[in-house]
Protein backbone atom coordinates (compact mmCIF):
# COMPACT_ATOMS: atom_id res chain seq x y z
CA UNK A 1 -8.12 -4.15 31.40
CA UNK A 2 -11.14 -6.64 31.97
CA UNK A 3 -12.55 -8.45 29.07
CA UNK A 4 -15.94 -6.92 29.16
CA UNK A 5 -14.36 -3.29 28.80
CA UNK A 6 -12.31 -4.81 25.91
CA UNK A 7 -14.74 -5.92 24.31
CA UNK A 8 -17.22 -3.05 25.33
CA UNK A 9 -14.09 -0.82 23.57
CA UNK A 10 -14.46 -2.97 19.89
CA UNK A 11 -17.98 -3.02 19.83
CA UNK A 12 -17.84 0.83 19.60
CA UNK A 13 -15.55 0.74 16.68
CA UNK A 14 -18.08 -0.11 13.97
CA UNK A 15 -14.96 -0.13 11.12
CA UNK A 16 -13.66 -3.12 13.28
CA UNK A 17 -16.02 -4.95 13.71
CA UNK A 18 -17.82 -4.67 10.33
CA UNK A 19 -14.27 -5.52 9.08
CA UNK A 20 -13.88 -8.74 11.25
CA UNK A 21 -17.29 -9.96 10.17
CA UNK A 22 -16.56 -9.67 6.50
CA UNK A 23 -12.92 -11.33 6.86
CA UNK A 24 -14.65 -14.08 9.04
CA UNK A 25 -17.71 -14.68 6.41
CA UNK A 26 -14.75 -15.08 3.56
CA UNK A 27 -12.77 -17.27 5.88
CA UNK A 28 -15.30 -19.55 6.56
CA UNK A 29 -16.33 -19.76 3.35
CA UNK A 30 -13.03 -19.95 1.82
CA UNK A 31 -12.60 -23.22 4.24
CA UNK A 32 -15.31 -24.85 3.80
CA UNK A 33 -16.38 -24.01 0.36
CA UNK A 34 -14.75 -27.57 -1.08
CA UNK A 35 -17.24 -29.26 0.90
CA UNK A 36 -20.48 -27.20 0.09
CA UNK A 37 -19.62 -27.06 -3.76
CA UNK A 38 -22.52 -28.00 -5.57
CA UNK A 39 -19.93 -29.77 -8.27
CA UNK A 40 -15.99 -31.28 -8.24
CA UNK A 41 -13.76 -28.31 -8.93
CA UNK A 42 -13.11 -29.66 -12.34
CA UNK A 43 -16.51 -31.02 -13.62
CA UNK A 44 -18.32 -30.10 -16.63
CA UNK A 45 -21.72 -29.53 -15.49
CA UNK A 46 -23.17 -27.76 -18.94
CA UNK A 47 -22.43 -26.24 -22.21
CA UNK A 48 -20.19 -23.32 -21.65
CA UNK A 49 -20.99 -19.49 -21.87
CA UNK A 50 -24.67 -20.75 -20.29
CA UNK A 51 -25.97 -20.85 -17.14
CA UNK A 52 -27.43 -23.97 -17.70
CA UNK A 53 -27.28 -26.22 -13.96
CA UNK A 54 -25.16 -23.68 -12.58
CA UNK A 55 -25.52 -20.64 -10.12
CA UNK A 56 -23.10 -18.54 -12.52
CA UNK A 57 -23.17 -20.92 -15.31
CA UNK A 58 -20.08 -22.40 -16.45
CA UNK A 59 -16.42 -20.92 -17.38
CA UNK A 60 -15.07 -21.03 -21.00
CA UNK A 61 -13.54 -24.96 -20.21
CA UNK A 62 -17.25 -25.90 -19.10
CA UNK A 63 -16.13 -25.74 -15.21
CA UNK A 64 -18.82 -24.99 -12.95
CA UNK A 65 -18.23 -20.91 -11.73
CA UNK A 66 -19.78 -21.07 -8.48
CA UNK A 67 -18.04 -24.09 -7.41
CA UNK A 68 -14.52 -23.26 -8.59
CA UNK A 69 -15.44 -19.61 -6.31
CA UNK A 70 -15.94 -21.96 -3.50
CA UNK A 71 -13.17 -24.25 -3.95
CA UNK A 72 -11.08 -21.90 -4.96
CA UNK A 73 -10.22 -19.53 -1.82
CA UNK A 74 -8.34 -22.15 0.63
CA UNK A 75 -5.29 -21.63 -1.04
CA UNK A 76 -5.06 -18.03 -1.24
CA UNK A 77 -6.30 -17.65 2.14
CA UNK A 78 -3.93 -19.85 3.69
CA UNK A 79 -0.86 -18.91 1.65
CA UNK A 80 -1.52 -14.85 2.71
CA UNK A 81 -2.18 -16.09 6.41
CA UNK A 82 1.21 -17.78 6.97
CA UNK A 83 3.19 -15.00 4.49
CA UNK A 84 1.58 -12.30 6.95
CA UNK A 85 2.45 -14.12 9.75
CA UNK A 86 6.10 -14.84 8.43
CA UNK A 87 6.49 -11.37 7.22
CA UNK A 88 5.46 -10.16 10.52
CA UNK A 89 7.77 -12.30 12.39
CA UNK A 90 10.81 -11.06 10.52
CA UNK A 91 10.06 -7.39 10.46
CA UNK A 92 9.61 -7.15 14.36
CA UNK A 93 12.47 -9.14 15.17
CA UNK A 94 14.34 -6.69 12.96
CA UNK A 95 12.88 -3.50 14.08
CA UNK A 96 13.07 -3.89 18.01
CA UNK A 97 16.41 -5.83 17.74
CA UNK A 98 17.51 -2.53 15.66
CA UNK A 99 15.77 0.11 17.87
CA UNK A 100 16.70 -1.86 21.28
CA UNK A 101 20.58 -2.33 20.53
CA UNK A 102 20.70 1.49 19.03
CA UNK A 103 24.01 2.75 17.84
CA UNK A 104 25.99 1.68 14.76
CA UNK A 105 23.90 -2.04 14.81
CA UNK A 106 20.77 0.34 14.44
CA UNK A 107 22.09 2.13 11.59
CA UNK A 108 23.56 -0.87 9.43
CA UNK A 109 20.15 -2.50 10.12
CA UNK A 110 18.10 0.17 8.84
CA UNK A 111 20.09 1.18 5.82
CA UNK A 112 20.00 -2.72 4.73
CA UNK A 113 16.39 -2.42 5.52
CA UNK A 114 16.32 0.47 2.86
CA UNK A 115 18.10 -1.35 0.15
CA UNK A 116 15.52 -4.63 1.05
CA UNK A 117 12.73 -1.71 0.65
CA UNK A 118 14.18 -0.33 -2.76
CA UNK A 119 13.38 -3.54 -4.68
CA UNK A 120 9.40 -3.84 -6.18
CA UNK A 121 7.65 -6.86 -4.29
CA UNK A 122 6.15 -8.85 -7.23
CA UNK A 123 9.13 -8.48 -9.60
CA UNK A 124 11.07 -9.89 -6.83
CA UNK A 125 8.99 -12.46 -6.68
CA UNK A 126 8.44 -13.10 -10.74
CA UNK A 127 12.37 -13.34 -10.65
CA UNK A 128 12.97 -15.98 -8.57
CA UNK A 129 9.65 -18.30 -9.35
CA UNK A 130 10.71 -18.17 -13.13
CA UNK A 131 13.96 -19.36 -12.41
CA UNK A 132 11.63 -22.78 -10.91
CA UNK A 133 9.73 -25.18 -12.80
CA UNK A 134 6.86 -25.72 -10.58
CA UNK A 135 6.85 -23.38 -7.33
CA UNK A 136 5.63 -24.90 -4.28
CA UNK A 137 3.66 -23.55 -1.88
CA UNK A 138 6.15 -22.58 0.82
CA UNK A 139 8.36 -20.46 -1.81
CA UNK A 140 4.98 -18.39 -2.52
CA UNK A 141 4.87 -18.17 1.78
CA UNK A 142 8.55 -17.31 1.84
CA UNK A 143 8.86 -14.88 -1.01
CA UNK A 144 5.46 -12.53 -0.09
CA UNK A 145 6.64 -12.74 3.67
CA UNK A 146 9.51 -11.87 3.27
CA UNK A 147 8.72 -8.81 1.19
CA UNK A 148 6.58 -7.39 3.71
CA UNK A 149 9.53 -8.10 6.81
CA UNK A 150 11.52 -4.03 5.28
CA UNK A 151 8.26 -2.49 5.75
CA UNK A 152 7.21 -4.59 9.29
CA UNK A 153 10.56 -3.51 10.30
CA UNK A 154 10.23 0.09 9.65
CA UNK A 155 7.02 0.16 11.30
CA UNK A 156 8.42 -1.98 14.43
CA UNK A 157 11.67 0.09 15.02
CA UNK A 158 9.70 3.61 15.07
CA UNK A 159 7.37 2.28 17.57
CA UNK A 160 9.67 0.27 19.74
CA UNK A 161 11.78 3.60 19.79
CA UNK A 162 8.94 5.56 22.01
CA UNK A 163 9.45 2.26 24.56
CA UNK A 164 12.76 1.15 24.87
CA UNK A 165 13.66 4.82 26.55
CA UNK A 166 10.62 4.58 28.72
CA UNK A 167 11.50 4.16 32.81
CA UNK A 168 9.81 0.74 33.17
CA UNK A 169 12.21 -0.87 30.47
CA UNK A 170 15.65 1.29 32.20
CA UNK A 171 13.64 -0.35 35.43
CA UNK A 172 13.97 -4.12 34.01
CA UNK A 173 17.58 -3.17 32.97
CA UNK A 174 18.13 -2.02 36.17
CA UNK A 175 17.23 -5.40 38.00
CA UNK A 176 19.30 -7.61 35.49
CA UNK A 177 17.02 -8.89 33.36
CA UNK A 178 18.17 -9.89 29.88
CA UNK A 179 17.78 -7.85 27.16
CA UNK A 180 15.10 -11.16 25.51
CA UNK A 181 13.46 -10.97 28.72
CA UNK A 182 12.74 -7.32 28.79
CA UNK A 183 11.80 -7.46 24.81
CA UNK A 184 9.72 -10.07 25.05
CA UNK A 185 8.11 -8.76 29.14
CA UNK A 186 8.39 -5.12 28.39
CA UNK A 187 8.61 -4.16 25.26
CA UNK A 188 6.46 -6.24 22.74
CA UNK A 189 3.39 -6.16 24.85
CA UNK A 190 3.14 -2.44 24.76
CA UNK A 191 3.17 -2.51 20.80
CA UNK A 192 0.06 -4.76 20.59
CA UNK A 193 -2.39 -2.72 18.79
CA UNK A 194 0.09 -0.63 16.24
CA UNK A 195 1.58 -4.09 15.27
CA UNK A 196 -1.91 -5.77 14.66
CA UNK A 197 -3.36 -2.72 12.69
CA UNK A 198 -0.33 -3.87 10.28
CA UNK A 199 -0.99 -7.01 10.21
CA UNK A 200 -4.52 -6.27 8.99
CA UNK A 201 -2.42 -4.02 6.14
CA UNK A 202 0.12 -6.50 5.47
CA UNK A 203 -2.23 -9.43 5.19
CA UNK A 204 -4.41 -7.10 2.55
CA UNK A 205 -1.40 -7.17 0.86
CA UNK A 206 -0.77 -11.08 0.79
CA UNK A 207 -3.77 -11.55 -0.80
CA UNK A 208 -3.47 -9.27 -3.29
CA UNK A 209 -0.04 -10.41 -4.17
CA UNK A 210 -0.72 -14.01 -3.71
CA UNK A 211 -3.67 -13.35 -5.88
CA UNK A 212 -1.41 -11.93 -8.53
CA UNK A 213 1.05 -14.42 -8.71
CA UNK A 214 -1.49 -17.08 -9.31
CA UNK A 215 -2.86 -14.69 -11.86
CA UNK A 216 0.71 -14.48 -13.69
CA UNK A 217 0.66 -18.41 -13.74
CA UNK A 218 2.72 -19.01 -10.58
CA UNK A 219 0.13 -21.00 -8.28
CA UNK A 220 1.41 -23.93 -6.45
CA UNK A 221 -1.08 -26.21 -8.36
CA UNK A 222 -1.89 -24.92 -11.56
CA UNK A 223 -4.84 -27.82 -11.80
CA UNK A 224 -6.36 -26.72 -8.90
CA UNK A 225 -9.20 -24.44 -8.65
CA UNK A 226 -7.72 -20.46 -7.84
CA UNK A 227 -9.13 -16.91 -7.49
CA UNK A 228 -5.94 -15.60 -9.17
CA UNK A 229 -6.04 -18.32 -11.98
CA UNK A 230 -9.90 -18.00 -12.87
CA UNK A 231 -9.26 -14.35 -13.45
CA UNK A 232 -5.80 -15.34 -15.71
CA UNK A 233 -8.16 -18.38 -16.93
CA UNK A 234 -11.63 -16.56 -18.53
CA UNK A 235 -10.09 -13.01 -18.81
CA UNK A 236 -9.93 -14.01 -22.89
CA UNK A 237 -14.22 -15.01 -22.65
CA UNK A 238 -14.80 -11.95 -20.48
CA UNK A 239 -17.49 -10.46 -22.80
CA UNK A 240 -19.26 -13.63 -23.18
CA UNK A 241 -19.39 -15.30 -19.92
CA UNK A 242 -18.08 -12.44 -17.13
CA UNK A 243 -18.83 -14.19 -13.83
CA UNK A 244 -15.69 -16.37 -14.35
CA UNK A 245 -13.92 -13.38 -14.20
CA UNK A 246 -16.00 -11.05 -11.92
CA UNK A 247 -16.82 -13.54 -9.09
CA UNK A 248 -12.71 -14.21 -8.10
CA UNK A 249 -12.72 -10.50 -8.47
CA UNK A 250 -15.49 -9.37 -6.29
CA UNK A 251 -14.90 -12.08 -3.57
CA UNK A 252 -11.21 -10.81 -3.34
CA UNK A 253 -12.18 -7.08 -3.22
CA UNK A 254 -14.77 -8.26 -0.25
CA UNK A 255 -11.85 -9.92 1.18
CA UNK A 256 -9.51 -7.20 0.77
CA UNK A 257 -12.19 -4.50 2.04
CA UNK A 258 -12.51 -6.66 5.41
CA UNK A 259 -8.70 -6.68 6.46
CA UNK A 260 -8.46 -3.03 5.26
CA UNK A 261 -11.63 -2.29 7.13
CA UNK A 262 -10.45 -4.61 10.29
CA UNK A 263 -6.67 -2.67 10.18
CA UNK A 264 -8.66 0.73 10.48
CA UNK A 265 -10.64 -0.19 13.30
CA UNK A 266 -7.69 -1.67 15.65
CA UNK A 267 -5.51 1.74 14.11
CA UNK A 268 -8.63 3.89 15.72
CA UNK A 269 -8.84 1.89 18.65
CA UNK A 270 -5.23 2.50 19.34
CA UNK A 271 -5.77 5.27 19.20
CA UNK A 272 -8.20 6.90 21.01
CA UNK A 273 -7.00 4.74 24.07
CA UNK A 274 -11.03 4.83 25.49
């Protein structure tokens, strides 16, 4: 398939690409927001519960909102990028290695991955970071990831299952290739678009998660300016100055509504196959 009729394809699917816009506008802004902030991260810039100097006045410490909003969205964004991508990593290594070798080694896989699915996410989570003084940022990547690898696998296994019995993988087989070969040659490619409508899902659900944990008081830098900690940090001044509360809030829904929006699109797209 040419790149103009790819791209001919996506521009049809308005979820996608109203999705990828809004993702891309909170990236961007997310990455370069420390350098447009109109104030440090930390700086008292007016009396609080005002909005005195300020685009959404000042927090209940006297930080400036609309600069904490901006600085604030690097780490999240980063963090829920490399969990996804961890998460994703795992669970497809797990569900074609499962749904390629069949058999017993399919069934012991899958009923581990069940007892990896029975336990809730963030309370996995919760247990291990209280057990750490300070968590750093690669536990938070290693801990969401890798509760999002069950589900990745699930997915992965039931699609690989509708290729690995298809003629042009027994074909590959046929000539000697090894088994990594034809995974990584046959079978992988052809589950493209399923796998990436997940990753739109999973990643919606690294940023919630991440969001949370910073939220419960769990960030890798509690001094540094956070969506999930501004919430946790004004949610006691909410009636008298609500925009430190609101704006983490709204820019994560925004965020949140992109992915989601994104995953639909490439799910569609799939699809229909046009």
């Amino acid at each position: 398939m040419s790149i103009a009729t790819t791209t001919r394809r996506v521009g049809r699917q308005r979820r996608l690409v109203t999705g990828l816009v809004i993702t891309l506008v909170v990236a961007v802004v997310a990455i370069v927001g420390p350098w447009l902030a109109p104030y440090g991260e930390n700086e008292i810039v007016g009396k609080p519960f005002t909005m005195e100097g300020s685009f959404l006045g000042t927090d209940y410490l006297g930080q400036d909102v609309w600069s904490r909003v901006l600085a604030g969205g690097g780490s999240i964004l980063l963090t829920s990028v490399f969990a996804t991508l961890l998460g994703m990593v795992a669970g497809i290594v797990v569900g074609v290695v499962a749904a390629y070798a069949g058999g017993w080694l399919d069934e012991t896989i899958m009923r581990l991955n069940d007892v990896a699915l029975a336990f809730p996410q963030i309370l996995l989570a919760l247990l291990v970071l209280t057990a750490v003084d300070q968590p750093a940022a690669w536990m938070i990547v290693l801990l969401v990831g890798f509760s999002h690898a069950p589900r990745v696998a699930r997915v992965a296994r039931g699609v690989a299952l509708g290729i690995v019995s298809r003629d042009f993988v027994r074909s590959a087989e046929a000539l000697g290739e090894s088994r990594l070969r034809v995974i990584l040659a046959e079978v992988l490619p052809n589950m493209n678009a399923p796998l990436l409508a997940e990753a739109g899902l999973r990643l919606t659900y690294s940023i919630g998660m991440v969001a949370g944990i910073g939220f419960l008081g769990f960030a890798a830098n509690p001094g540094a300016a956070d969506w999930g900690q501004m919430i946790n940090e004004n949610r006691l001044a909410l009636l008298v100055q609500p925009w430190g509360v609101l704006a983490p809030v709204i820019v994560i829904g925004i965020f949140t509504v992109g992915t989601n929006l994104m995953a639909d699109g490439i799910a569609q797209l799939a699809g229909r196959g046009d």
